[in-house]
N, C-alpha and C. Protein backbone atom coordinates (compact mmCIF):
# COMPACT_ATOMS: atom_id res chain seq x y z
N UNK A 1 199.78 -5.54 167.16
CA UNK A 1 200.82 -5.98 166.25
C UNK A 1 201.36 -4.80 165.47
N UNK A 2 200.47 -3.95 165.29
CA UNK A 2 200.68 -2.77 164.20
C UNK A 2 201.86 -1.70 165.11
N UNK A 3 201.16 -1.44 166.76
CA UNK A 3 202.34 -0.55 166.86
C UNK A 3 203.63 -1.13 167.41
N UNK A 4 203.46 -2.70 167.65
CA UNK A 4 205.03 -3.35 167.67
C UNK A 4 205.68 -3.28 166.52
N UNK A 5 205.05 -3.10 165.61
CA UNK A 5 206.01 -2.93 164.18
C UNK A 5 206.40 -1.42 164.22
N UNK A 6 205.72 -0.55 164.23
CA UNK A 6 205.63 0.91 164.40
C UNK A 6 207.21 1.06 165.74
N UNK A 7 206.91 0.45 166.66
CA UNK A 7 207.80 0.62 167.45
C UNK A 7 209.19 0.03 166.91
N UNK A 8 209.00 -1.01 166.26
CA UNK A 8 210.77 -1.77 165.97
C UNK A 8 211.31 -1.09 164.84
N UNK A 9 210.23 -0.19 163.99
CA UNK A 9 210.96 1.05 162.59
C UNK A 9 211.32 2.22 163.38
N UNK A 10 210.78 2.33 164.49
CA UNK A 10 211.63 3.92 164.77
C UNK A 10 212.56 3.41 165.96
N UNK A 11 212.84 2.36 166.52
CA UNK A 11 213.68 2.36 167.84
C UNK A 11 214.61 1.65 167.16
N UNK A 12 214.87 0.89 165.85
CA UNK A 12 215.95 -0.23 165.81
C UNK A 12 216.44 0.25 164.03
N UNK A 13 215.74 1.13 163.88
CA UNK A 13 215.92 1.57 162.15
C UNK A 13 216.09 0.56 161.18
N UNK A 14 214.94 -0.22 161.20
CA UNK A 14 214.89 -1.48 160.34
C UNK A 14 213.98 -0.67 158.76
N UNK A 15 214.21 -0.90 157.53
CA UNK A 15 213.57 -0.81 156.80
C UNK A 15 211.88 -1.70 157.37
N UNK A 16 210.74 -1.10 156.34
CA UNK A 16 209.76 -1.33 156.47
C UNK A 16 209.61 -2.71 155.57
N UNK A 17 210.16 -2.95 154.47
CA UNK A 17 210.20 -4.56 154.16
C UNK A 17 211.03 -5.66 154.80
N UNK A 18 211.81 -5.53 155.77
CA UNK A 18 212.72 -5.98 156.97
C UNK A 18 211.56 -6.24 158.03
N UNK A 19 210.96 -5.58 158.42
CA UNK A 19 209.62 -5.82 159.28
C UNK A 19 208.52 -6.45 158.94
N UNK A 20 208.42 -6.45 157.62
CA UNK A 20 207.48 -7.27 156.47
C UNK A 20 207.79 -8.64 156.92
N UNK A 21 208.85 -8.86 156.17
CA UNK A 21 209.56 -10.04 156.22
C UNK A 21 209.79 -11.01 158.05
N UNK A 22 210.06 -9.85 158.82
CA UNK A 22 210.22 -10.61 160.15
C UNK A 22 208.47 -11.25 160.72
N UNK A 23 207.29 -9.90 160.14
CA UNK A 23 206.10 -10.65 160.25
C UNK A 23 205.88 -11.90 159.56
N UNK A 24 206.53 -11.89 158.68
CA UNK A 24 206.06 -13.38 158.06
C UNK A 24 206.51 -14.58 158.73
N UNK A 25 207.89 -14.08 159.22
CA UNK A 25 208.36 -15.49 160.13
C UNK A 25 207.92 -15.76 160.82
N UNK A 26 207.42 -15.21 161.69
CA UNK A 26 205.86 -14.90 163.05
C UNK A 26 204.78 -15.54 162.16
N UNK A 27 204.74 -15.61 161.01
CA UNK A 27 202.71 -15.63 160.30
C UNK A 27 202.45 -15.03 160.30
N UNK A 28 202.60 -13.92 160.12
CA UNK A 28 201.41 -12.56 160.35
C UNK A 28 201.70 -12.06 158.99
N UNK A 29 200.82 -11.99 157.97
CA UNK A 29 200.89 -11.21 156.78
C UNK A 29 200.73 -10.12 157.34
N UNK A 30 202.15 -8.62 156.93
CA UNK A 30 201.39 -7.75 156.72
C UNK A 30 202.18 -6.83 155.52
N UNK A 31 202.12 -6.06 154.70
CA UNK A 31 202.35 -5.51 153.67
C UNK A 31 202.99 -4.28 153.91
N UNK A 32 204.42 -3.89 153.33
CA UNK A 32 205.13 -3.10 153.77
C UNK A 32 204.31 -1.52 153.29
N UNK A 33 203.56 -1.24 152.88
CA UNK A 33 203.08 -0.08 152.40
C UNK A 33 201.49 -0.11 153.79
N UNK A 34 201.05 -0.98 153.73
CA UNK A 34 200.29 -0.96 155.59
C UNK A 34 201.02 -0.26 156.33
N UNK A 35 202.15 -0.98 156.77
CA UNK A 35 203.22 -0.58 157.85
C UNK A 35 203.63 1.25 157.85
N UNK A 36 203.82 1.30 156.20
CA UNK A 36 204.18 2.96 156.04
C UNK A 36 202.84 3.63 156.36
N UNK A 37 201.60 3.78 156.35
CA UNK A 37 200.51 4.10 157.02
C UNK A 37 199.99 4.53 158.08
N UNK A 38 200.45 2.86 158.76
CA UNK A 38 200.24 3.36 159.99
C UNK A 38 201.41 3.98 160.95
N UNK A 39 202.82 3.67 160.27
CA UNK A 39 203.75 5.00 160.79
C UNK A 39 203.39 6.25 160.70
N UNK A 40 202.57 6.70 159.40
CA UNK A 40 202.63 8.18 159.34
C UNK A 40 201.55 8.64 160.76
N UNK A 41 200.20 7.46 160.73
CA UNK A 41 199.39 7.96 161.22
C UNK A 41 200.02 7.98 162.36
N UNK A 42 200.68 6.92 162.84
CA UNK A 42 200.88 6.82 164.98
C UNK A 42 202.13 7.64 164.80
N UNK A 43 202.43 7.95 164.27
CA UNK A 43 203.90 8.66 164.54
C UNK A 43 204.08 10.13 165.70
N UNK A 44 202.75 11.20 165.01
CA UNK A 44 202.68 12.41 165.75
C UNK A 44 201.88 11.71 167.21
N UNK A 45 200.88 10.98 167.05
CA UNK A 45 200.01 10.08 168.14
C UNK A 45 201.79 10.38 169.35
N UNK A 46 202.22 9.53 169.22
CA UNK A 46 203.29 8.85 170.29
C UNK A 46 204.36 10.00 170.74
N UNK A 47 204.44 10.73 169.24
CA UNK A 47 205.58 11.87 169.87
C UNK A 47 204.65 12.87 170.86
N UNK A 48 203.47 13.36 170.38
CA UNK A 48 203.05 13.83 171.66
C UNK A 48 202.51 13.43 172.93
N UNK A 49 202.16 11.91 172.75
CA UNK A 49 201.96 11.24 174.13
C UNK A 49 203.29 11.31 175.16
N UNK A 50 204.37 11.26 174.57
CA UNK A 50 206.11 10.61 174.76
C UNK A 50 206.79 12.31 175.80
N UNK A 51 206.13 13.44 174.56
CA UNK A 51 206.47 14.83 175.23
C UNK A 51 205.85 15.17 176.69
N UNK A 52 204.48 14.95 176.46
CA UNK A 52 203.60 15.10 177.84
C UNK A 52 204.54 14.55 179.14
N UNK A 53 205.11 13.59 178.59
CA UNK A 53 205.69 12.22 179.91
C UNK A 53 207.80 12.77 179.98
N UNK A 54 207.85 13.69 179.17
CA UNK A 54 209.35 13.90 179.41
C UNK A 54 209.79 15.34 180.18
N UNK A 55 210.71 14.96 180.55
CA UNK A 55 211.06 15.62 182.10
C UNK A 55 212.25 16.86 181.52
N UNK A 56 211.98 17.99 182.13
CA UNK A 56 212.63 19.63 181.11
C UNK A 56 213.99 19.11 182.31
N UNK A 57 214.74 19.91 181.04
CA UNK A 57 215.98 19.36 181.82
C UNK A 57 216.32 21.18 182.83
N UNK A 58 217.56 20.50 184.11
CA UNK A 58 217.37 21.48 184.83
C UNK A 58 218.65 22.15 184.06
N UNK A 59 218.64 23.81 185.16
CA UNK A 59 219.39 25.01 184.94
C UNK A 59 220.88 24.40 185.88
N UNK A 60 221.31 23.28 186.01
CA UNK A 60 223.03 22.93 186.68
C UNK A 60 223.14 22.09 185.98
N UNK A 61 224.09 22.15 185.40
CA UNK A 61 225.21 21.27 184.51
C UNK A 61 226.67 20.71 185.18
N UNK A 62 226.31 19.67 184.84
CA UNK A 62 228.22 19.26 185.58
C UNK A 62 229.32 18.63 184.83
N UNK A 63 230.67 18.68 184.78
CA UNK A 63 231.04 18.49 183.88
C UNK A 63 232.32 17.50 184.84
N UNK A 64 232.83 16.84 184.54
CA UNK A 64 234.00 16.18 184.72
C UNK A 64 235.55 16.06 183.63
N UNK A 65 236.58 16.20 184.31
CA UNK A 65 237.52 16.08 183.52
C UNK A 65 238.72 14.83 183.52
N UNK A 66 238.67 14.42 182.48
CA UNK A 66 239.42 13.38 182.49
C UNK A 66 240.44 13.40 181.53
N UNK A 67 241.37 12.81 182.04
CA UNK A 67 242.77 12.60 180.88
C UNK A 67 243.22 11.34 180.69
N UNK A 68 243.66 11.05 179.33
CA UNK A 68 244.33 9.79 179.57
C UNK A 68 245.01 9.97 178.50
N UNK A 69 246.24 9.22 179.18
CA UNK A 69 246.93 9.18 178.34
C UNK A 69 247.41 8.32 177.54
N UNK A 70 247.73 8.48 176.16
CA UNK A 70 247.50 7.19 175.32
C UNK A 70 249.48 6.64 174.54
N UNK A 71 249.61 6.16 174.85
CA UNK A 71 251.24 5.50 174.28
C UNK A 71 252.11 6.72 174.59
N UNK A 72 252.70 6.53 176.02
CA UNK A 72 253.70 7.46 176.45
C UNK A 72 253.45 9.05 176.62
């Protein structure tokens, strides 16, 4: 439950009493200063699990050109 909350403050930029509040509609007490906690703690956790798993971008770039034209 903790890092579905963790996950819906950094992917959807909900305040942490917005997530409070949506646990309660669910039942789930949980206290917006919990929530800030365990963000700080899982936060570096995930960004370096997330880096291990992301792909270096390559040395070709492509670009396309487009025009349009807008009222005459």
């Amino acid at each position: 439950i903790i890092v579905q909350c963790v996950r819906w403050y950094l992917a959807y930029a909900l305040s942490l009493r917005n997530i409070e509040e949506m646990m309660a509609e669910r039942g789930i007490a949980v206290d917006h200063s919990t929530l800030h906690r365990w963000v700080i703690r899982l936060v570096p956790l995930l960004d370096k699990a997330f880096r291990r798993h992301k792909r270096s971008v390559g040395s070709r770039w492509r670009m396309d050109e487009t025009y349009i034209k807008i009222k005459g």
